[in-house]
PDB file of N, CA and C in Angstrom:
ATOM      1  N   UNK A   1      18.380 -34.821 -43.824  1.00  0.00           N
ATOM      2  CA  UNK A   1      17.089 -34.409 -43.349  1.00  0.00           C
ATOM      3  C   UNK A   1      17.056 -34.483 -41.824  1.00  0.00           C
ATOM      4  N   UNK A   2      16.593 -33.241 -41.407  1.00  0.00           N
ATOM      5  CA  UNK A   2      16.477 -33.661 -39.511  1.00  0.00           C
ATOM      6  C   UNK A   2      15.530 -34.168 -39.324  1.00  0.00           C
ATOM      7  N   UNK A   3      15.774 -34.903 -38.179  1.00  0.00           N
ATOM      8  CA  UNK A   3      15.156 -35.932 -37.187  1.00  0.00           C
ATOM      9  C   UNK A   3      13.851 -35.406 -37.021  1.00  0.00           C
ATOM     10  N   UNK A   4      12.549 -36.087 -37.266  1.00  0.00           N
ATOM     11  CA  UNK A   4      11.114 -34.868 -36.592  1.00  0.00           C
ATOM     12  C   UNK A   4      10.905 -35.110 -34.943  1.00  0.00           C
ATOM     13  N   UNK A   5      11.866 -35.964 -34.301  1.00  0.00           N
ATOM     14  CA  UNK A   5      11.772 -35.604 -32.955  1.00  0.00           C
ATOM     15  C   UNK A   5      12.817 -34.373 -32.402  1.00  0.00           C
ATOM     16  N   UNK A   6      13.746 -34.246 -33.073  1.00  0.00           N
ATOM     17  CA  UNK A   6      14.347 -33.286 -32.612  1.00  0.00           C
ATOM     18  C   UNK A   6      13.919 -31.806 -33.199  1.00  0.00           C
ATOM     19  N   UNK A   7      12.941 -31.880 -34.016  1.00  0.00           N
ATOM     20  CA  UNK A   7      12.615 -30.628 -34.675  1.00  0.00           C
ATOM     21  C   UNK A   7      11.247 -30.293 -33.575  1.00  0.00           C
ATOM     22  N   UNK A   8      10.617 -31.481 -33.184  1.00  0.00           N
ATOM     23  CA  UNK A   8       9.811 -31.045 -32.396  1.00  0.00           C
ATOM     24  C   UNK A   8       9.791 -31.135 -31.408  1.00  0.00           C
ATOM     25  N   UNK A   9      11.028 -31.519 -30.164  1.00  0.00           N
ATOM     26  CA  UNK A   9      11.722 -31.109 -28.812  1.00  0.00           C
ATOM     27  C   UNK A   9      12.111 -29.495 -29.423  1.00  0.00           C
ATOM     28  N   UNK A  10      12.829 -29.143 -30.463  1.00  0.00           N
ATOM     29  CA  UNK A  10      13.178 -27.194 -30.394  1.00  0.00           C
ATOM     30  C   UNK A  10      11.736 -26.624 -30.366  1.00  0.00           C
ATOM     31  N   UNK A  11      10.734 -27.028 -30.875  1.00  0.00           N
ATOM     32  CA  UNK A  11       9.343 -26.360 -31.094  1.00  0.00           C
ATOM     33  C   UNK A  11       9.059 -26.343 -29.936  1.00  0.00           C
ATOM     34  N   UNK A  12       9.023 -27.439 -28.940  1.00  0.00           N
ATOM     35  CA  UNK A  12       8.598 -27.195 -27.583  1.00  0.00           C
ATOM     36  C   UNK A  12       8.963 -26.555 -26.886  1.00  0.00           C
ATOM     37  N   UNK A  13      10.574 -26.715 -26.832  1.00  0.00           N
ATOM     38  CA  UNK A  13      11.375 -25.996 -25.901  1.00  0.00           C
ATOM     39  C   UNK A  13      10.897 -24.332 -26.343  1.00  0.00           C
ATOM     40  N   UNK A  14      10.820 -24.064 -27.637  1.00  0.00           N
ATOM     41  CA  UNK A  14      10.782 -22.860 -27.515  1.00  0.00           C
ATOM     42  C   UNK A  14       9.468 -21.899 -27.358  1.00  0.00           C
ATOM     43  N   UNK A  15       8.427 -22.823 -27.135  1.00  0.00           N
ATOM     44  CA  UNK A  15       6.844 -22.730 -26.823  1.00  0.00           C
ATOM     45  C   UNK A  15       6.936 -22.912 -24.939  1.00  0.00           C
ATOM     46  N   UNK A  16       7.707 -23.477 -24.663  1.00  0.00           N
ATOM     47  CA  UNK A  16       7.961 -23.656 -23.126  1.00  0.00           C
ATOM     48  C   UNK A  16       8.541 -22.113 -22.111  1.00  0.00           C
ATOM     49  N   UNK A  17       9.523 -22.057 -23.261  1.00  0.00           N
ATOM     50  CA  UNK A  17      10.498 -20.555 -23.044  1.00  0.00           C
ATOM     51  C   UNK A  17       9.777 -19.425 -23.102  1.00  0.00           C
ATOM     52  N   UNK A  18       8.698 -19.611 -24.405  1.00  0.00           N
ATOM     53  CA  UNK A  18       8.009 -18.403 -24.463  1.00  0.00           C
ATOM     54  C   UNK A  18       6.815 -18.522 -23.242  1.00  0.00           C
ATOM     55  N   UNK A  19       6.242 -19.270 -22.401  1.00  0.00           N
ATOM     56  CA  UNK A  19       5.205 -19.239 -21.996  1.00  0.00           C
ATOM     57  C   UNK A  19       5.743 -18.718 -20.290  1.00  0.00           C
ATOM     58  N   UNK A  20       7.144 -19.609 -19.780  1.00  0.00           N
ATOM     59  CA  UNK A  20       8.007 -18.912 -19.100  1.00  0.00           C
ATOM     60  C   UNK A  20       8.395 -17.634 -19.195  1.00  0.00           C
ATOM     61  N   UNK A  21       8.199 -17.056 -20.038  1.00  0.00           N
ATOM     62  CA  UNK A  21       8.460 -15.471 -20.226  1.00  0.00           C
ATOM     63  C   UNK A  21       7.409 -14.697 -20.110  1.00  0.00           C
ATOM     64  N   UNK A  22       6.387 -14.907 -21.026  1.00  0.00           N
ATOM     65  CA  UNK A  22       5.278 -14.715 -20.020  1.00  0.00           C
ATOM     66  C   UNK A  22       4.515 -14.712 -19.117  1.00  0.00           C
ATOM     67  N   UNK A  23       4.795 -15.870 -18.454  1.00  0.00           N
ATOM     68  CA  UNK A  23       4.158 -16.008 -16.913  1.00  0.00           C
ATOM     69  C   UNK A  23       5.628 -15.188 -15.896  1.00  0.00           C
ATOM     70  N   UNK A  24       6.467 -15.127 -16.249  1.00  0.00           N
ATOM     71  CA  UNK A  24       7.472 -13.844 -15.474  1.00  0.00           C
ATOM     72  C   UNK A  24       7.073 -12.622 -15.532  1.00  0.00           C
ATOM     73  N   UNK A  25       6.509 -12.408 -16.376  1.00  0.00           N
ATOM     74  CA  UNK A  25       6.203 -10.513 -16.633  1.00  0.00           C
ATOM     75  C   UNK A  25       4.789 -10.524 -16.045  1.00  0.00           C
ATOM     76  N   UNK A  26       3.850 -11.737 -16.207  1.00  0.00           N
ATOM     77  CA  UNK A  26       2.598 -11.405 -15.379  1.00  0.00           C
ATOM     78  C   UNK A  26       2.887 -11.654 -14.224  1.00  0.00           C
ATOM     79  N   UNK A  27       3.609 -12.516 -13.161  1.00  0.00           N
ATOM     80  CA  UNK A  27       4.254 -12.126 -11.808  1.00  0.00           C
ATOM     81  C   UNK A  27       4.565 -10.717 -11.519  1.00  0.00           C
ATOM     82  N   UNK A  28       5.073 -10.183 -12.434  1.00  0.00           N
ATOM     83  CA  UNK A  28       5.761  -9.395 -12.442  1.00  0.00           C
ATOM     84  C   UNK A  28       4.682  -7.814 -12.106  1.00  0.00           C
ATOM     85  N   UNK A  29       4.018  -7.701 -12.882  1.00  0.00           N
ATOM     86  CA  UNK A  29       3.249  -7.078 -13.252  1.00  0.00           C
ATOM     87  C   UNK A  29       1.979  -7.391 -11.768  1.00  0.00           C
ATOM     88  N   UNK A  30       1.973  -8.267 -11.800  1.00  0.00           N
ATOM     89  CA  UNK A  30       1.068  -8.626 -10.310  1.00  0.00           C
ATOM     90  C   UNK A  30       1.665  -8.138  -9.085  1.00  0.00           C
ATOM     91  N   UNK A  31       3.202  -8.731  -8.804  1.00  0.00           N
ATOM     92  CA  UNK A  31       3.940  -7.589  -7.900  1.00  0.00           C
ATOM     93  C   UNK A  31       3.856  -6.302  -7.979  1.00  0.00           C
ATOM     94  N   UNK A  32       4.026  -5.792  -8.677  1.00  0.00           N
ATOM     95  CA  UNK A  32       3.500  -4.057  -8.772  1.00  0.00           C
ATOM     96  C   UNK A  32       2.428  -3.719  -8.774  1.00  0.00           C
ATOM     97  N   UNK A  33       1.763  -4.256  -8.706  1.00  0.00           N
ATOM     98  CA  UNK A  33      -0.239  -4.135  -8.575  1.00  0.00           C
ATOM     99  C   UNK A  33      -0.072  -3.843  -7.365  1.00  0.00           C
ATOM    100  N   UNK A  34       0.326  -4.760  -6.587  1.00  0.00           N
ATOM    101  CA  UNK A  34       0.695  -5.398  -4.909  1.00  0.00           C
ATOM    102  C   UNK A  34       0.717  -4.041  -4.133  1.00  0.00           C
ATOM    103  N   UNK A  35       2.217  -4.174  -4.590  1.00  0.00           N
ATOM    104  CA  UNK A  35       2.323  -3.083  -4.187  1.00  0.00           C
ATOM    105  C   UNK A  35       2.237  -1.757  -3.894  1.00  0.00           C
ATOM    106  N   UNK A  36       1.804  -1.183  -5.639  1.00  0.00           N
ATOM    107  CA  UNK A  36       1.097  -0.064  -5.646  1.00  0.00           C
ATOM    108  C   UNK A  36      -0.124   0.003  -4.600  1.00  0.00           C
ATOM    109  N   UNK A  37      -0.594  -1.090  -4.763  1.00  0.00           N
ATOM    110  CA  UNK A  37      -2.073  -0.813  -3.552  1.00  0.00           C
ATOM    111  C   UNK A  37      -1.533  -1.171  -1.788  1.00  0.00           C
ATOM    112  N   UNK A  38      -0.510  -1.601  -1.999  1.00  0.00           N
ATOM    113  CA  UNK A  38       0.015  -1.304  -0.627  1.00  0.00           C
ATOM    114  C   UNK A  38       0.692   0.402  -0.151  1.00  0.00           C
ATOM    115  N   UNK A  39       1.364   0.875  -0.961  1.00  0.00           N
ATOM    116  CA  UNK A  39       1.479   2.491  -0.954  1.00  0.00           C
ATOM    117  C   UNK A  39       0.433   3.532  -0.879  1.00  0.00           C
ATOM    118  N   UNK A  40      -0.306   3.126  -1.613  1.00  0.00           N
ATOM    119  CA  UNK A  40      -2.137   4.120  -1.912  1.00  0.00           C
ATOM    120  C   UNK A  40      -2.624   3.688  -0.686  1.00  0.00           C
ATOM    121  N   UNK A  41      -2.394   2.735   0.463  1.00  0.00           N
ATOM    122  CA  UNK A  41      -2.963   2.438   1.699  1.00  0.00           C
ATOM    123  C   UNK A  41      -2.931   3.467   2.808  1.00  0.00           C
ATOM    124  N   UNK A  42      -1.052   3.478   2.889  1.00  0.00           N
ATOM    125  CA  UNK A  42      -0.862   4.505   3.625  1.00  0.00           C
ATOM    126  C   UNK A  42      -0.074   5.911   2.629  1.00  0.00           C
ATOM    127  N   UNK A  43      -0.789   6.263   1.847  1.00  0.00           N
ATOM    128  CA  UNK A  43      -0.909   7.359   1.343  1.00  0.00           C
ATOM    129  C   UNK A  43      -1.429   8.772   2.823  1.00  0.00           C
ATOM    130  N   UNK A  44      -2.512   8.563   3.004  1.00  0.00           N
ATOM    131  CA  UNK A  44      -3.112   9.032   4.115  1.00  0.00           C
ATOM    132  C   UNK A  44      -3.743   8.558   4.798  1.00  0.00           C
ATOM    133  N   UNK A  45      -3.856   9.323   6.366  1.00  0.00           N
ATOM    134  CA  UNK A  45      -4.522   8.483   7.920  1.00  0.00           C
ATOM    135  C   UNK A  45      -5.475   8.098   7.303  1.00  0.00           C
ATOM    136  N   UNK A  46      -6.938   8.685   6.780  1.00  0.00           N
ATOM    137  CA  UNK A  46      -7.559   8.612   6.255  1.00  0.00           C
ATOM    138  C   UNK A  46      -7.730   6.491   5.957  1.00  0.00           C
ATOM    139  N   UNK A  47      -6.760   6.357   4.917  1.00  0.00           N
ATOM    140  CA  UNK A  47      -6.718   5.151   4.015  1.00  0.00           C
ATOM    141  C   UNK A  47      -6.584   4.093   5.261  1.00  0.00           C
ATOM    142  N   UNK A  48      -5.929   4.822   6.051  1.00  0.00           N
ATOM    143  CA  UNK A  48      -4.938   3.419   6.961  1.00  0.00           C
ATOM    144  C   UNK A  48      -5.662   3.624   8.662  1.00  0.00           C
ATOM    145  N   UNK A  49      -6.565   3.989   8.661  1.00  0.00           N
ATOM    146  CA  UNK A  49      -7.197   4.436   9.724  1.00  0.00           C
ATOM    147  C   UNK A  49      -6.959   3.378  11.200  1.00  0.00           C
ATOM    148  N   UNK A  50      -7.285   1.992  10.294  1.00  0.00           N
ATOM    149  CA  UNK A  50      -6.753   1.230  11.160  1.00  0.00           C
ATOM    150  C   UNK A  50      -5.627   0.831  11.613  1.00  0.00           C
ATOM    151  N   UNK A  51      -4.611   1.231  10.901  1.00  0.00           N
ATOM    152  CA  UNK A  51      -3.098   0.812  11.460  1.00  0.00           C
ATOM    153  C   UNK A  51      -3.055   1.898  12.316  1.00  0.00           C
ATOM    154  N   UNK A  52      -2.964   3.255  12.128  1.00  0.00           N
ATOM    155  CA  UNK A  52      -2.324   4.707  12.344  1.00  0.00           C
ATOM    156  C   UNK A  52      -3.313   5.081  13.708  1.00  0.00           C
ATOM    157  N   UNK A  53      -4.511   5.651  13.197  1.00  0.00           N
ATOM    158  CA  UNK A  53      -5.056   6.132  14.032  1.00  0.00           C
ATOM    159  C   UNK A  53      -5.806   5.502  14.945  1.00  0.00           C
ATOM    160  N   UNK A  54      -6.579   4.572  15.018  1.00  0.00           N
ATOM    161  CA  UNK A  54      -7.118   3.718  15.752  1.00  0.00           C
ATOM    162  C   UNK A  54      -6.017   2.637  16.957  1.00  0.00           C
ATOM    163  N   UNK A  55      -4.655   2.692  16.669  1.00  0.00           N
ATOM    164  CA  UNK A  55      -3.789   1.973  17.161  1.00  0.00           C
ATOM    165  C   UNK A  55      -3.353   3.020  18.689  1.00  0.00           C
ATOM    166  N   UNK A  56      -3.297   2.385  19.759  1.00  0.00           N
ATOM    167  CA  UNK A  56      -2.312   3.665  20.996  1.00  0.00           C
ATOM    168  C   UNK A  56      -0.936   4.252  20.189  1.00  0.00           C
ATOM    169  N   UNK A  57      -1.135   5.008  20.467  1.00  0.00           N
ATOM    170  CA  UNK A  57       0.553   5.674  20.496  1.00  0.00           C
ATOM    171  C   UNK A  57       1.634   4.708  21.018  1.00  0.00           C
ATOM    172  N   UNK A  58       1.481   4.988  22.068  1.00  0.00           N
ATOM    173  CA  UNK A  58       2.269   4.469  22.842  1.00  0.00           C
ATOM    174  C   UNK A  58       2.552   2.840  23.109  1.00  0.00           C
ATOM    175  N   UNK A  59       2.006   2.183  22.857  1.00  0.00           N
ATOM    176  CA  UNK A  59       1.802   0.726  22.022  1.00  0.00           C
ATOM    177  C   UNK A  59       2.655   0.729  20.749  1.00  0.00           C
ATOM    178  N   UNK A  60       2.134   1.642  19.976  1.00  0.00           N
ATOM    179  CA  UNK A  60       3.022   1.089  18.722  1.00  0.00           C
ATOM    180  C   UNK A  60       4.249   1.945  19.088  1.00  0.00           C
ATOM    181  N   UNK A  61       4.626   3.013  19.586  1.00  0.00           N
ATOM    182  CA  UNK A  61       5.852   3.734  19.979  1.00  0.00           C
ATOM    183  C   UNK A  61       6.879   2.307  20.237  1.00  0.00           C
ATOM    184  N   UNK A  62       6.146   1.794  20.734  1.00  0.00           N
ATOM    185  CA  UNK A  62       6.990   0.367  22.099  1.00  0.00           C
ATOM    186  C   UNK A  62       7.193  -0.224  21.177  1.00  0.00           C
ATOM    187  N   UNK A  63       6.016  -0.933  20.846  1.00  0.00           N
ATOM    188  CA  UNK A  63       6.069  -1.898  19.223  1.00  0.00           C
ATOM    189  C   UNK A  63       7.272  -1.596  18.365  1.00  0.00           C
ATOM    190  N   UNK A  64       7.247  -0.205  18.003  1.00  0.00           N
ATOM    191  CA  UNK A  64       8.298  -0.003  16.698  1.00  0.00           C
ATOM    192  C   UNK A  64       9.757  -0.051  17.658  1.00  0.00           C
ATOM    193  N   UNK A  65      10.034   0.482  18.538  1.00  0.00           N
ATOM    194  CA  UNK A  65      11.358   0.457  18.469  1.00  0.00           C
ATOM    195  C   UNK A  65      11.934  -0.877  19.370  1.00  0.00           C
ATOM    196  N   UNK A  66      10.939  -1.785  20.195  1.00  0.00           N
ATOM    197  CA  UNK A  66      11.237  -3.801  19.874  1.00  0.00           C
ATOM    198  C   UNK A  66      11.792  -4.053  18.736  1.00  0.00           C
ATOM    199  N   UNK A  67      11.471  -3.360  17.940  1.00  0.00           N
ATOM    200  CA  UNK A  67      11.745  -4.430  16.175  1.00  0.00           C
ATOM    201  C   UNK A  67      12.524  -3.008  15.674  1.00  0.00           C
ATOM    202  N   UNK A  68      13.322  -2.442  16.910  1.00  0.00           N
ATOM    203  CA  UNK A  68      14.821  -1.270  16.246  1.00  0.00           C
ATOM    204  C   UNK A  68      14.211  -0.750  14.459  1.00  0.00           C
ATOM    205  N   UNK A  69      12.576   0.380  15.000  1.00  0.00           N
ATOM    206  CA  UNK A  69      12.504   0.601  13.754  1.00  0.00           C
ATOM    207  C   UNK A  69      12.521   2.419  14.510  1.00  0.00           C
ATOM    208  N   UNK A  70      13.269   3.534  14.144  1.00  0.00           N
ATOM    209  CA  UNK A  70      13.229   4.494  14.587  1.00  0.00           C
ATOM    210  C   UNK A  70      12.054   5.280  14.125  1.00  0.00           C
ATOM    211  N   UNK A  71      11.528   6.095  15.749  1.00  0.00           N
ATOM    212  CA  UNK A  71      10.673   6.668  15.777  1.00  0.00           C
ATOM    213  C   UNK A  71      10.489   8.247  16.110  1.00  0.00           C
ATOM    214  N   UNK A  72      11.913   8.780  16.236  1.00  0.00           N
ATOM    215  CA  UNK A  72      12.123  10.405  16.186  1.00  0.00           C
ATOM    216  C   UNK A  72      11.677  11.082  15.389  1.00  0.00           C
ATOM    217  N   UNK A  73      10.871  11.929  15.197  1.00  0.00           N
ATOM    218  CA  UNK A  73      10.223  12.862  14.302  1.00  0.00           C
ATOM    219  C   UNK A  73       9.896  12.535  12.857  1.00  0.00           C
ATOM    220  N   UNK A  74       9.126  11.030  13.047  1.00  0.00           N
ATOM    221  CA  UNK A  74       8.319  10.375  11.837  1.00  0.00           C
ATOM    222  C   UNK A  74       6.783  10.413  12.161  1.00  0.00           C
ATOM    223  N   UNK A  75       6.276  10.837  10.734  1.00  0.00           N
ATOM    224  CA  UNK A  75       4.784  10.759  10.876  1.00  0.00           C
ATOM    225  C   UNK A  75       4.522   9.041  11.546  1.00  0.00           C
ATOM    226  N   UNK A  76       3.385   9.072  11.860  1.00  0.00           N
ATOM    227  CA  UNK A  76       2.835   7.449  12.712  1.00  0.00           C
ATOM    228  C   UNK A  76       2.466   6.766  11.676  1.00  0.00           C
ATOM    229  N   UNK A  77       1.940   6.838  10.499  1.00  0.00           N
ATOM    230  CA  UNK A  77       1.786   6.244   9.224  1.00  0.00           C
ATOM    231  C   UNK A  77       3.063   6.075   8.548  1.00  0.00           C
ATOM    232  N   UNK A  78       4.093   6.462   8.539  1.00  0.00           N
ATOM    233  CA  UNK A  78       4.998   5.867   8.200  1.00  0.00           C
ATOM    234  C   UNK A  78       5.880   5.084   9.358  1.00  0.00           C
ATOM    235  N   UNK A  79       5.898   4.905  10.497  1.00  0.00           N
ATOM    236  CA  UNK A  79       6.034   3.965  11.760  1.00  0.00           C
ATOM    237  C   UNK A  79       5.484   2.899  11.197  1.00  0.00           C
ATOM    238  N   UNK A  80       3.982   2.944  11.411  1.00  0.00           N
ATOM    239  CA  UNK A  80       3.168   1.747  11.154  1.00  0.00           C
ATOM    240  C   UNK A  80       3.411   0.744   9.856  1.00  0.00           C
ATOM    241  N   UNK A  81       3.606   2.369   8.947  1.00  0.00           N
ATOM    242  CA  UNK A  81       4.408   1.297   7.443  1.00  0.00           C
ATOM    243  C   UNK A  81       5.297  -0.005   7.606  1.00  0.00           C
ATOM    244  N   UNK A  82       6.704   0.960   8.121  1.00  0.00           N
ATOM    245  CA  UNK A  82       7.928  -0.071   8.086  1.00  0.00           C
ATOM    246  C   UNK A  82       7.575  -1.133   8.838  1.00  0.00           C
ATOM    247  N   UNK A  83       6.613  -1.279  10.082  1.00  0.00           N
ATOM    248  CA  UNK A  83       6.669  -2.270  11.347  1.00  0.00           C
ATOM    249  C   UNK A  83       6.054  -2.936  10.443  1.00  0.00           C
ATOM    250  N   UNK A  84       4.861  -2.501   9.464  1.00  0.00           N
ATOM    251  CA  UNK A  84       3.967  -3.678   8.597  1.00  0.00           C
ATOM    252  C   UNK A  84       4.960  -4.420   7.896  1.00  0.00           C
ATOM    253  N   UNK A  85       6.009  -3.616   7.159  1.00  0.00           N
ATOM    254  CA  UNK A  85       6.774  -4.470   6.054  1.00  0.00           C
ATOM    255  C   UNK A  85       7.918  -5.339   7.044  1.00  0.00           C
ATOM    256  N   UNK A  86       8.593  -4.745   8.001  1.00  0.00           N
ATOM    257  CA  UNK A  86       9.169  -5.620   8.913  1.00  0.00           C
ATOM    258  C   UNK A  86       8.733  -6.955   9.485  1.00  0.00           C
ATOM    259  N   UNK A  87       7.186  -6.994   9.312  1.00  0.00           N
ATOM    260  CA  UNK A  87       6.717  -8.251  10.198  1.00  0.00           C
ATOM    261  C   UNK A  87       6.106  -8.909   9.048  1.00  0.00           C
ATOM    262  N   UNK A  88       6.136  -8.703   7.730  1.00  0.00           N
ATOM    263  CA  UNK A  88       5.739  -9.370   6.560  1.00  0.00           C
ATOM    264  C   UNK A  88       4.519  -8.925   6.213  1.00  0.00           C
ATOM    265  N   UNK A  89       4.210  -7.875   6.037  1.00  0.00           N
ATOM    266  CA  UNK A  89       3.202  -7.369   5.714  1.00  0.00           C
ATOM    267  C   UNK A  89       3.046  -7.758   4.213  1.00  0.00           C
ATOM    268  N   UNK A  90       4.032  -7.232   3.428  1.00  0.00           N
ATOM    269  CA  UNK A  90       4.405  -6.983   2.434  1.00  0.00           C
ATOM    270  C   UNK A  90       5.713  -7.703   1.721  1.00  0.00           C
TER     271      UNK A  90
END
C-alpha cells in the first residue's frame, strides 16, 4: 500500500505544475496584450501625436542617431518607435 504522504506530495506537485502552467500562458497572454497596444500606438501620427509630431525634428534626428538608430528615408513614427524600444519603452 503507498505511503499517503507520498501520494499526497504527487497531488501537490502536480496541482503546483498545473497552476505554473497557467500562470505562464496568462504572462503570456498579458505580454501580447502589451504589446499589441504598443503597435496600435504608433500605427498612425494621429495615435502617437506625442512622440512623432509634437517632438522637433531635429532633436529627435540628433536623439536617434546618439543611440546609432538609422534615420535615412524612415517615416518619424517609426524613428520614434525604435528610440522608444531602445531606451525601454517596451
Amino acid at each position: 500500500m503507498t505511503d499517503s504522504g507520498r501520494r499526497r506530495f504527487l497531488s501537490n506537485y502536480f496541482l503546483h505544475q498545473a497552476g505554473r502552467c497557467l500562470q505562464g500562458f496568462e504572462d503570456g497572454l498579458e505580454e501580447a496584450r502589451k504589446k499589441a497596444e504598443f503597435d496600435q500606438f504608433f500605427d498612425s501620427y494621429e495615435s502617437s501625436y506625442a512622440l512623432t509630431l509634437a517632438y522637433p525634428d531635429d532633436i529627435l534626428l540628433e536623439t536617434a542617431r546618439k543611440h546609432d538608430i538609422e534615420t535615412e528615408d524612415r517615416p518619424k513614427k517609426d524613428i520614434v518607435k525604435e528610440l522608444f524600444i531602445k531606451k525601454g519603452g517596451f
